[in-house]
C-alpha atoms as a PDB file:
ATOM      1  CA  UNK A   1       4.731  -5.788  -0.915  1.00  0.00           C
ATOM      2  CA  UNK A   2       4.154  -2.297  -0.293  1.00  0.00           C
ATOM      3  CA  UNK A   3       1.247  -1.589   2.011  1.00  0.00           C
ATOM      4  CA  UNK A   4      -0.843   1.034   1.593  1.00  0.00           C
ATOM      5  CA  UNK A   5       0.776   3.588   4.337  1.00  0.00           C
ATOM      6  CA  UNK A   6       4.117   3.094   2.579  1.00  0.00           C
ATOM      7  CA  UNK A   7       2.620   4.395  -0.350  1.00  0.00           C
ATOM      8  CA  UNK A   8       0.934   7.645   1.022  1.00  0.00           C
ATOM      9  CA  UNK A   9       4.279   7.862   2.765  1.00  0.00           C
ATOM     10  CA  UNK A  10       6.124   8.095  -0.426  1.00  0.00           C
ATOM     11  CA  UNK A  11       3.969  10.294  -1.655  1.00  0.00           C
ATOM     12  CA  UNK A  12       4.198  12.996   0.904  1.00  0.00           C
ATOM     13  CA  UNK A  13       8.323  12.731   0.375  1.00  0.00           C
ATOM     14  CA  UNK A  14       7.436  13.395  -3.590  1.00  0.00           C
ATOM     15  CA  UNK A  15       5.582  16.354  -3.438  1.00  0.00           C
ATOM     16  CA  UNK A  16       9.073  18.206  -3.000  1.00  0.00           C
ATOM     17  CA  UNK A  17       9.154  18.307  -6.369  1.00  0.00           C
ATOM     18  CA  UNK A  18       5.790  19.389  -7.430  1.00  0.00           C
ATOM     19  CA  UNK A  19       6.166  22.895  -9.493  1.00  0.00           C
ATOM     20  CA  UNK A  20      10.243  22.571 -10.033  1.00  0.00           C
ATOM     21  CA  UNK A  21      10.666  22.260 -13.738  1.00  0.00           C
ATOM     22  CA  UNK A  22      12.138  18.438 -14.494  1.00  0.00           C
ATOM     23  CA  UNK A  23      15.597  19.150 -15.890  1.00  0.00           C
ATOM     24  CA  UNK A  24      15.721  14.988 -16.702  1.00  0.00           C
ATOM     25  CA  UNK A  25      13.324  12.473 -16.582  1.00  0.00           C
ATOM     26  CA  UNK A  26      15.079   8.557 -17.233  1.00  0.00           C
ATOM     27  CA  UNK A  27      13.171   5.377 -17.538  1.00  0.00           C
ATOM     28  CA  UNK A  28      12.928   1.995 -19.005  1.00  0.00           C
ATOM     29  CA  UNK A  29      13.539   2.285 -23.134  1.00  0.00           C
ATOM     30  CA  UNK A  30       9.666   1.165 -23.567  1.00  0.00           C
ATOM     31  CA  UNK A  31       8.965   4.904 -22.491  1.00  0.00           C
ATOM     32  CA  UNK A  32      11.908   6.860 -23.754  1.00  0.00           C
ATOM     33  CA  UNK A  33       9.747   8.823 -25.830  1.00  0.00           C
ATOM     34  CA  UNK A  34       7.010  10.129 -23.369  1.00  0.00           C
ATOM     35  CA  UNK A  35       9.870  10.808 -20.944  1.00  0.00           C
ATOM     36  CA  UNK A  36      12.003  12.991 -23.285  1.00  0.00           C
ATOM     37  CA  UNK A  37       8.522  14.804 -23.398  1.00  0.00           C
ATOM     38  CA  UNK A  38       7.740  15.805 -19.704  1.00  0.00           C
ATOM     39  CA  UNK A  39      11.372  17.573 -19.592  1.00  0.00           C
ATOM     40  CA  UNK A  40      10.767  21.231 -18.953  1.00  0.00           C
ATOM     41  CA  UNK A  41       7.388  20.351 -17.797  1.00  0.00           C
ATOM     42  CA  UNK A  42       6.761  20.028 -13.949  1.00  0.00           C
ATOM     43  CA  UNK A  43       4.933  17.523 -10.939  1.00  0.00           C
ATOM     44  CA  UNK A  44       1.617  19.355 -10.501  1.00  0.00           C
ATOM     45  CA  UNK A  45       0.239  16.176  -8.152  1.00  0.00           C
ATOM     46  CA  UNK A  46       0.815  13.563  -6.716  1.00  0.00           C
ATOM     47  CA  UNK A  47      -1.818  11.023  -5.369  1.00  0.00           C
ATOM     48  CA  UNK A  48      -2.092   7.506  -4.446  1.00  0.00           C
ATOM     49  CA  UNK A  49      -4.909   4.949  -4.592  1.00  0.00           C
ATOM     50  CA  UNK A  50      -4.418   2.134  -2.296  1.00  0.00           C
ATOM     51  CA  UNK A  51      -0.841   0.716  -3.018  1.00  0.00           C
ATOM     52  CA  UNK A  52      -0.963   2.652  -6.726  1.00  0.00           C
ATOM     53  CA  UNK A  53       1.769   6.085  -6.850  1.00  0.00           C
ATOM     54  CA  UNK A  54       0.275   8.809  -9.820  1.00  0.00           C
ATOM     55  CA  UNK A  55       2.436  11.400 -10.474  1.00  0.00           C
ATOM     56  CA  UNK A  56       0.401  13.806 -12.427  1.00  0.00           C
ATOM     57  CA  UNK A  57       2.405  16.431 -14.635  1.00  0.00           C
ATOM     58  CA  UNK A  58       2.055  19.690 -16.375  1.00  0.00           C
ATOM     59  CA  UNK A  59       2.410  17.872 -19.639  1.00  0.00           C
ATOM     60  CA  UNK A  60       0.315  15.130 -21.341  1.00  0.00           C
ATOM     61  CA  UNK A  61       1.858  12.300 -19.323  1.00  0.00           C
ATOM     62  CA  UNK A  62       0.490  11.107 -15.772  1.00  0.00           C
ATOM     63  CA  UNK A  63       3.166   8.722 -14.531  1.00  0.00           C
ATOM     64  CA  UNK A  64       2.002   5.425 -12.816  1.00  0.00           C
ATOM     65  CA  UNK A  65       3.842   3.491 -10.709  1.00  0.00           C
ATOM     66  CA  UNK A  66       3.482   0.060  -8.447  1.00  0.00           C
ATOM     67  CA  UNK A  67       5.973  -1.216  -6.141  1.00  0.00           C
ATOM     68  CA  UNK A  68       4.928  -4.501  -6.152  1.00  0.00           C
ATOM     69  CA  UNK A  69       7.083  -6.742  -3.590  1.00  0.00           C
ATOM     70  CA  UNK A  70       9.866  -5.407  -3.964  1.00  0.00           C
ATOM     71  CA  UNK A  71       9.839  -1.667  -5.368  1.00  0.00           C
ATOM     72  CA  UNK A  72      11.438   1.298  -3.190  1.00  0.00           C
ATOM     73  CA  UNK A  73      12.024   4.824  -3.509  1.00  0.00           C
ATOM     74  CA  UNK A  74      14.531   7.623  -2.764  1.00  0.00           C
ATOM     75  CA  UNK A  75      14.237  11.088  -2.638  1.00  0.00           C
ATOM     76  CA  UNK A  76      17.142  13.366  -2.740  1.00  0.00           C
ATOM     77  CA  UNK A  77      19.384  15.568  -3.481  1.00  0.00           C
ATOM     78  CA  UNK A  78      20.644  15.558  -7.287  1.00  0.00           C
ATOM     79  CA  UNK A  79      23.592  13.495  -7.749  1.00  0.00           C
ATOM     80  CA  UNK A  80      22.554  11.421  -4.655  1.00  0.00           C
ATOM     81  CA  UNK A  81      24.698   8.714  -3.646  1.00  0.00           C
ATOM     82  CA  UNK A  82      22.272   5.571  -4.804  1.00  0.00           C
ATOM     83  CA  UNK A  83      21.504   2.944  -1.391  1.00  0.00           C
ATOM     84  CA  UNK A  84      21.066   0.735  -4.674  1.00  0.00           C
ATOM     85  CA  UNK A  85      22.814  -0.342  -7.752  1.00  0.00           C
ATOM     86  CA  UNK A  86      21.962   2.224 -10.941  1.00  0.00           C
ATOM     87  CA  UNK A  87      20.991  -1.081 -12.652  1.00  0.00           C
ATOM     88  CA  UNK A  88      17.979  -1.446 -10.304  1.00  0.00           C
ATOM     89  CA  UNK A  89      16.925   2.048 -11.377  1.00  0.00           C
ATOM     90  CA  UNK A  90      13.458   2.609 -12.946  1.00  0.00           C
ATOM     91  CA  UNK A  91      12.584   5.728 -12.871  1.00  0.00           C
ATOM     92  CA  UNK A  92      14.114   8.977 -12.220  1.00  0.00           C
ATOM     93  CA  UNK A  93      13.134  12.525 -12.291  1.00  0.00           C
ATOM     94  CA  UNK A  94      15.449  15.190 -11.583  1.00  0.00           C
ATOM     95  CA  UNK A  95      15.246  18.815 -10.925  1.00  0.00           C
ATOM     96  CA  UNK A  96      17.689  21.682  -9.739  1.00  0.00           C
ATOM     97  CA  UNK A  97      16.949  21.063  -6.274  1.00  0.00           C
ATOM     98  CA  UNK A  98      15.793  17.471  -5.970  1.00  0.00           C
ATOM     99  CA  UNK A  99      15.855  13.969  -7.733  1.00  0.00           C
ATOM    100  CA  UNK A 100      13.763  10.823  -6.805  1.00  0.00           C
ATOM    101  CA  UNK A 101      14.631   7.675  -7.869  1.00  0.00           C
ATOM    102  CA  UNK A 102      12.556   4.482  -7.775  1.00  0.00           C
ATOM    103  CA  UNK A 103      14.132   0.633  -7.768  1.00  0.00           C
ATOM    104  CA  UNK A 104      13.016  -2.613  -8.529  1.00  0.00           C
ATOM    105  CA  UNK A 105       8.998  -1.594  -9.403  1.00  0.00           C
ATOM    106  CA  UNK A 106       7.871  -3.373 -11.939  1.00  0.00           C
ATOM    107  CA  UNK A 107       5.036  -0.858 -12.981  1.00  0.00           C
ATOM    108  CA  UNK A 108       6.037   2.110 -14.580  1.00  0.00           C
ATOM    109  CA  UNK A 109       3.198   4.050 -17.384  1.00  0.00           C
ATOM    110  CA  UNK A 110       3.350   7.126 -18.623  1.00  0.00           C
ATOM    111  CA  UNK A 111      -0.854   7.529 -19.286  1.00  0.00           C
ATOM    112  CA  UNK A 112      -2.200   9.878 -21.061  1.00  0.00           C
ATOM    113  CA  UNK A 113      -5.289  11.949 -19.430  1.00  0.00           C
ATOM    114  CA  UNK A 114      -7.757   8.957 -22.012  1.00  0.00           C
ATOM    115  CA  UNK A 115      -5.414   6.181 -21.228  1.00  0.00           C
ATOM    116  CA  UNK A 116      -5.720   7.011 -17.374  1.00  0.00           C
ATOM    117  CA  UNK A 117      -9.335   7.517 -17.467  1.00  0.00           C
ATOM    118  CA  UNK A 118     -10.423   3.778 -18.894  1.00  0.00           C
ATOM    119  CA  UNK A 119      -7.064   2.265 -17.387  1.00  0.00           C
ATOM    120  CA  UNK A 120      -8.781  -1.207 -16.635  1.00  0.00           C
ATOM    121  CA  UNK A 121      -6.979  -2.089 -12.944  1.00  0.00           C
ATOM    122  CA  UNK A 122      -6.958   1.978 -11.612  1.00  0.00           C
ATOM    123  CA  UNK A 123     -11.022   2.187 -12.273  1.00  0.00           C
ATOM    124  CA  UNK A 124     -11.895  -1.673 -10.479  1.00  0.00           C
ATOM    125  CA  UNK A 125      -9.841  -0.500  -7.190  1.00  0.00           C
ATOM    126  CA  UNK A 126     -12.138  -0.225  -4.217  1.00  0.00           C
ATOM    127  CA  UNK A 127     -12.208   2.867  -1.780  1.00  0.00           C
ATOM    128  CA  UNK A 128      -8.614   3.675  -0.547  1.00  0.00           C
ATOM    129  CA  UNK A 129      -8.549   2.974   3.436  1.00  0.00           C
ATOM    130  CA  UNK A 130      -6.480   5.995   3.614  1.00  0.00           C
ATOM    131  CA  UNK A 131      -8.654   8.387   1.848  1.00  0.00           C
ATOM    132  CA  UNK A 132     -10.883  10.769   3.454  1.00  0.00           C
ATOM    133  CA  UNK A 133     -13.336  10.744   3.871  1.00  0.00           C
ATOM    134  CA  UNK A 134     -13.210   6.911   3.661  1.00  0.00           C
ATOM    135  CA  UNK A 135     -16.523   5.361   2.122  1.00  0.00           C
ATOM    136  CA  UNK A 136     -17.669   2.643   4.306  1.00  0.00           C
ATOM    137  CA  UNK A 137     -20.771   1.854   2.981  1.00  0.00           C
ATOM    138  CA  UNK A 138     -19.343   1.297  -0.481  1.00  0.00           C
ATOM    139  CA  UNK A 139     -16.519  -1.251   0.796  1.00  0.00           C
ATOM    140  CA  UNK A 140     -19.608  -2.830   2.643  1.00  0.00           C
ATOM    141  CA  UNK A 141     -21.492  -3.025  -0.774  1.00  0.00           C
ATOM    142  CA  UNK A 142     -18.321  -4.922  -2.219  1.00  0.00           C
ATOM    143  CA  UNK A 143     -17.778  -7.211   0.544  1.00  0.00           C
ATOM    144  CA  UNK A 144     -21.394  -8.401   0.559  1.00  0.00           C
ATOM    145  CA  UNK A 145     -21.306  -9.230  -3.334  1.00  0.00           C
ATOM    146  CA  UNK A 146     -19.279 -12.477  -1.827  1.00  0.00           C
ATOM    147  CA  UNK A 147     -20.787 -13.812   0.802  1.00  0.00           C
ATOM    148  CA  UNK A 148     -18.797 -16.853   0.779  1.00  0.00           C
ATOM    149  CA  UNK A 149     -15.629 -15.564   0.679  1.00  0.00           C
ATOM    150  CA  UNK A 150     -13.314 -15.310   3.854  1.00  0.00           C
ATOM    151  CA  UNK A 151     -12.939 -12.235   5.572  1.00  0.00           C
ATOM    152  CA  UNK A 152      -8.916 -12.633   5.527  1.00  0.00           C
ATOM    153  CA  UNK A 153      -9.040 -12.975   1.459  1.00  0.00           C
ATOM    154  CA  UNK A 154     -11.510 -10.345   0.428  1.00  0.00           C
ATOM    155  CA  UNK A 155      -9.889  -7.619   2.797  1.00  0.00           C
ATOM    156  CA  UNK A 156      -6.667  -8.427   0.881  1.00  0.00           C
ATOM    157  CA  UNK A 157      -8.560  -7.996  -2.809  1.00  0.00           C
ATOM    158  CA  UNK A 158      -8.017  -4.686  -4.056  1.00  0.00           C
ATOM    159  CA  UNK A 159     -11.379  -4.299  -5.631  1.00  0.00           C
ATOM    160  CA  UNK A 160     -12.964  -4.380  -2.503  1.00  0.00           C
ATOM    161  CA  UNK A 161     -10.925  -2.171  -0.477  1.00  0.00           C
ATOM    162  CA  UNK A 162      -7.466  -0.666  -1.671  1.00  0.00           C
ATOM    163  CA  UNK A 163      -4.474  -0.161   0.754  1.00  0.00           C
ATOM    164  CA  UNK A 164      -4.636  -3.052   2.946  1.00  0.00           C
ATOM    165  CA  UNK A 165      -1.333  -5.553   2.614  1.00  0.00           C
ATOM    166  CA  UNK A 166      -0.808  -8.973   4.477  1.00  0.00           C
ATOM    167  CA  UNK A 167       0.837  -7.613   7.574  1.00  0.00           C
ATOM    168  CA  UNK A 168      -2.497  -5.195   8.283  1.00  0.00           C
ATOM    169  CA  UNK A 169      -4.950  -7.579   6.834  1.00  0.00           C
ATOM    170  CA  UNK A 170      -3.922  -9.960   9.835  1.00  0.00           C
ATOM    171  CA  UNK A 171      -3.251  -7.332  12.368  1.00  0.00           C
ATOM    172  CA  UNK A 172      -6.711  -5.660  11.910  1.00  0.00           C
ATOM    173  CA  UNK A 173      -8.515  -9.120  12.014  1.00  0.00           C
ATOM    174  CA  UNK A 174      -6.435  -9.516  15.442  1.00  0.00           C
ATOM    175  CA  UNK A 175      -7.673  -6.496  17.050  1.00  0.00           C
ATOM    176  CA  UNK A 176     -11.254  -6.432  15.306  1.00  0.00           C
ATOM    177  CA  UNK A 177     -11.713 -10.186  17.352  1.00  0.00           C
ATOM    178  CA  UNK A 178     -12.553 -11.997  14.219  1.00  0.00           C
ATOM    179  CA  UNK A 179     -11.601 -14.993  12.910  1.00  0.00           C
ATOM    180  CA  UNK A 180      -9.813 -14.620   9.280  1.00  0.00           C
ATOM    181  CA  UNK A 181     -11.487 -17.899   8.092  1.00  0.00           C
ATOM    182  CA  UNK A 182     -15.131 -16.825   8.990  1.00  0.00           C
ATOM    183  CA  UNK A 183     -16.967 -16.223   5.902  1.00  0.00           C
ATOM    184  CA  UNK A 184     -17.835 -12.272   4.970  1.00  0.00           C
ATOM    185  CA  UNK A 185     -21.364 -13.518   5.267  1.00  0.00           C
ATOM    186  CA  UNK A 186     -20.736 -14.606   9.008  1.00  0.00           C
ATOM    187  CA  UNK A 187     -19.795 -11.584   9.265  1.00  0.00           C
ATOM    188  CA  UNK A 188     -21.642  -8.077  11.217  1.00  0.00           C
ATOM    189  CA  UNK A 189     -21.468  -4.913   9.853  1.00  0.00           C
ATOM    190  CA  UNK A 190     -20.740  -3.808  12.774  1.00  0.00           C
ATOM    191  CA  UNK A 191     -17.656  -6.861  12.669  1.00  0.00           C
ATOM    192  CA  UNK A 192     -16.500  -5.369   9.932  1.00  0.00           C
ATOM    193  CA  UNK A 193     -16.400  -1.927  10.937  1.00  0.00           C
ATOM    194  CA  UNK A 194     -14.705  -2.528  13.613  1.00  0.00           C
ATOM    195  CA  UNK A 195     -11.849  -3.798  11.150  1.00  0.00           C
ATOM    196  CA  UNK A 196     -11.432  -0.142  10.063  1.00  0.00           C
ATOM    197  CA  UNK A 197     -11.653   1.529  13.305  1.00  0.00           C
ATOM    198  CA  UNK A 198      -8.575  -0.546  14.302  1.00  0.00           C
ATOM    199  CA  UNK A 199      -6.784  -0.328  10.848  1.00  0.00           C
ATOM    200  CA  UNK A 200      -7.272   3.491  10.042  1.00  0.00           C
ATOM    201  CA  UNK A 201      -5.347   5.004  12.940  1.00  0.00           C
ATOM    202  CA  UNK A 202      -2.678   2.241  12.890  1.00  0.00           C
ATOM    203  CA  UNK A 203      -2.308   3.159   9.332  1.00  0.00           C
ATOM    204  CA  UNK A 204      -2.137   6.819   9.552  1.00  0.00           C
ATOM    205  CA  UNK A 205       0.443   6.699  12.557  1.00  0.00           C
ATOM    206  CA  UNK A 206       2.430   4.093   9.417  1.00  0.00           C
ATOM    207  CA  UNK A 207       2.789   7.247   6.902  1.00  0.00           C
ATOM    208  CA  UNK A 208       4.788   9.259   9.652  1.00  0.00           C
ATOM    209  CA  UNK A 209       6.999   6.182  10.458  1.00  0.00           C
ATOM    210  CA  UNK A 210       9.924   4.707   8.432  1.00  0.00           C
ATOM    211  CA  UNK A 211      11.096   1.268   9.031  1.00  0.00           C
ATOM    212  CA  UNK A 212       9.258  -2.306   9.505  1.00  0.00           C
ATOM    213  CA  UNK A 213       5.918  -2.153   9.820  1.00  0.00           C
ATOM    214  CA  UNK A 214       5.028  -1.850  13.680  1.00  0.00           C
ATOM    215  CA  UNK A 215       1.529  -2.081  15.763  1.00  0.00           C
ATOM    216  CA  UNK A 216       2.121  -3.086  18.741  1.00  0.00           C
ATOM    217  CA  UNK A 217       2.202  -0.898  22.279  1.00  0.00           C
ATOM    218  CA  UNK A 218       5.984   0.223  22.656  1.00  0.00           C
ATOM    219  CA  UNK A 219       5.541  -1.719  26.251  1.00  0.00           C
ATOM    220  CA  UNK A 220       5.464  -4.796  24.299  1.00  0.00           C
ATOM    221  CA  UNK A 221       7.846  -4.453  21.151  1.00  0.00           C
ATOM    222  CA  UNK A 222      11.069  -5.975  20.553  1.00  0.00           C
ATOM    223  CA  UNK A 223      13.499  -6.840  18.087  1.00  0.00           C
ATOM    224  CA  UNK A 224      11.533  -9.830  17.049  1.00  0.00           C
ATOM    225  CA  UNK A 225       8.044  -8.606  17.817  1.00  0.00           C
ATOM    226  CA  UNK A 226       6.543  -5.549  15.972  1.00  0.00           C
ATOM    227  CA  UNK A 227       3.290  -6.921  15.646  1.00  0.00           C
ATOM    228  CA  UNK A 228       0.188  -8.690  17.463  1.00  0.00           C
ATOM    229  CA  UNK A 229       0.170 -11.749  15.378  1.00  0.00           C
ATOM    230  CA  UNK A 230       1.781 -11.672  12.064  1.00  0.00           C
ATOM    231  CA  UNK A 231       4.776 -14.098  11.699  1.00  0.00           C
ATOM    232  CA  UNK A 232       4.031 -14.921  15.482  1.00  0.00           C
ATOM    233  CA  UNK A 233       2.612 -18.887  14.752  1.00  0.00           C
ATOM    234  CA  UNK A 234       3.621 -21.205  17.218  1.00  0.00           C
ATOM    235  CA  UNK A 235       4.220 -18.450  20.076  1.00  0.00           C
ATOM    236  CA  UNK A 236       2.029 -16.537  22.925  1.00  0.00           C
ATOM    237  CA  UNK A 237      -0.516 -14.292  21.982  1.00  0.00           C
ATOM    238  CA  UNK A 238       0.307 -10.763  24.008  1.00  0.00           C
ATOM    239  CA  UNK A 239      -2.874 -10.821  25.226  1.00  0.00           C
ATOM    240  CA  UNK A 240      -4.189 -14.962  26.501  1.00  0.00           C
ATOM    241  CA  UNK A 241      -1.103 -17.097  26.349  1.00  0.00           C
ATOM    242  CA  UNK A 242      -2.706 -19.065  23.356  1.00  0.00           C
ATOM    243  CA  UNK A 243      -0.325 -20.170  20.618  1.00  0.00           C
ATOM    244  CA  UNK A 244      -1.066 -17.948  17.729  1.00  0.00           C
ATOM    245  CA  UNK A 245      -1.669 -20.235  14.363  1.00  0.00           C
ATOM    246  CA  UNK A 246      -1.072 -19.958  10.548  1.00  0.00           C
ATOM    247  CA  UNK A 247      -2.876 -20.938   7.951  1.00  0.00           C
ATOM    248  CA  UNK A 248      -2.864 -19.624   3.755  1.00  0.00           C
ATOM    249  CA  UNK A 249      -5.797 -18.190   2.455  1.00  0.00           C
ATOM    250  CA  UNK A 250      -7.001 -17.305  -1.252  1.00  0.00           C
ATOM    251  CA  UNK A 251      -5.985 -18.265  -4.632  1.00  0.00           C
ATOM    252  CA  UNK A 252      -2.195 -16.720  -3.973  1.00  0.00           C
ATOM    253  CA  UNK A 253      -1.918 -18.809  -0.839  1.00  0.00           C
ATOM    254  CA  UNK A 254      -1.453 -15.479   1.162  1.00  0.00           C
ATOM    255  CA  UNK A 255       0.031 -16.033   5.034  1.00  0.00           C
ATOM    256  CA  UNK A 256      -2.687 -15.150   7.262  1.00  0.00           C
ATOM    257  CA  UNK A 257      -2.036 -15.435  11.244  1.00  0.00           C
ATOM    258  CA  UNK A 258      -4.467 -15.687  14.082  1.00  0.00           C
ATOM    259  CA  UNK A 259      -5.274 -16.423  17.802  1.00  0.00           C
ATOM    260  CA  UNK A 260      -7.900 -19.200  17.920  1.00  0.00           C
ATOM    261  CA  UNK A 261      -8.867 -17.840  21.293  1.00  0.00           C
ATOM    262  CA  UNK A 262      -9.281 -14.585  20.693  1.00  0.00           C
ATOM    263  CA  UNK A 263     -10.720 -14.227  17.408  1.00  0.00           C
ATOM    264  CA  UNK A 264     -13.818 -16.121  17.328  1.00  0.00           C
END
């Protein structure tokens, strides 16, 4: 799934086309109508929330969009040659200079400024990691409504905090020397803080970067190591020689990977 430095990343390549009049706009048949509607209009914004895309528009329609696991987008030149079949295609929005085309995502709304303002997932998301400035305290308040909860699961619950995906999620724990099956009340503030000063930065350098998902030093990267822990069970953690270990965590059974030495 998407993390949420993909998604700012995407972004940033979409904003190309914010003020070029949309000379086509094709989706799904469910939204036909709305989408005949925003031609002639134009992008006047486009923001993300965690791992959610909103293209905002000069018309009635803002235009939502997940990726989900498997969603991807390109951004182009009109008439781009596709790095996917057309029958993968979602969404596309053309103008004279540029076309974007997303694949696979399952999410796809065209909300109207009401519909957007009591949409029922957008308004539970917690603060966006990404976001400046980021609120702390207010992630804090969420994460100590469930006391009981582990750390690994509630960083992944989008209510809580928005942005964070399963390769960060274990990463951050990693580096922030906690234990992913430690409770969030066993938890410091100061713990959990240090969760975001590791993430944030790591994160941030992730919207400049295309390609798999990397944290660790360059010194110790190679084609089969990109990161600290994650998908690392059963071999040497970078830092004590333990064998990093795997366990699933929350009611999806997410991966979550650890050093039992190091994260205590």
């Amino acid at each position: 799934m998407a993390e949420g430095h993909a998604v700012a990343r995407w972004a940033k390549a979409l904003r190309v086309l914010i003020d070029e009049p949309l000379t086509a706009v094709e989706v799904t048949q469910r939204w036909q109508n709305q989408a005949r509607q925003l031609v002639g209009e134009h992008l006047t914004a486009v923001d993300t929330h965690g791992k959610h895309l909103l293209l905002r528009s000069s018309g009635e329609f803002t235009i939502h969009c997940h990726a989900m696991q498997y969603g991807s987008w390109q951004i182009g030149e009109p008439g781009q040659e596709l790095r996917k079949e057309a029958r993968y295609v979602r969404l596309r929005l053309r103008t004279a200079r540029h076309e974007a085309v997303f694949f696979h995502g399952p999410v796809v709304e065209f909300l109207t400024d009401d519909e957007l303002a009591t949409h029922e997932k957008l308004n539970a998301l917690g603060p966006d990691i990404l976001h400046e400035p980021f609120d702390r305290a207010e992630v804090l308040r969420r994460l100590r409504a469930e006391p009981d909860r582990p750390i690994g699961d509630a960083i992944l619950d989008q209510r809580i905090i928005s942005g964070i995906g399963n390769i960060y999620k274990s990463e951050g724990l990693f580096l922030a020397g906690i234990d992913p099956r430690h409770t969030v009340a066993e938890v410091s503030d100061e713990a959990v803080n240090r969760i975001w000063d590791a993430l944030i930065p790591l994160m941030q350098e992730g919207t400049l970067r295309y390609g798999p998902t990397t944290t660790l030093p360059e010194s110790l990267r190679t084609q089969s190591d990109r990161g600290w822990v994650y998908r690392r069970q059963g071999r040497p953690c970078f830092r004590c020689g333990e064998r990093i270990t795997f366990t699933r965590q929350g009611e999806l059974k997410r991966a979550t990977y650890f050093c039992p030495q190091c994260q205590r």
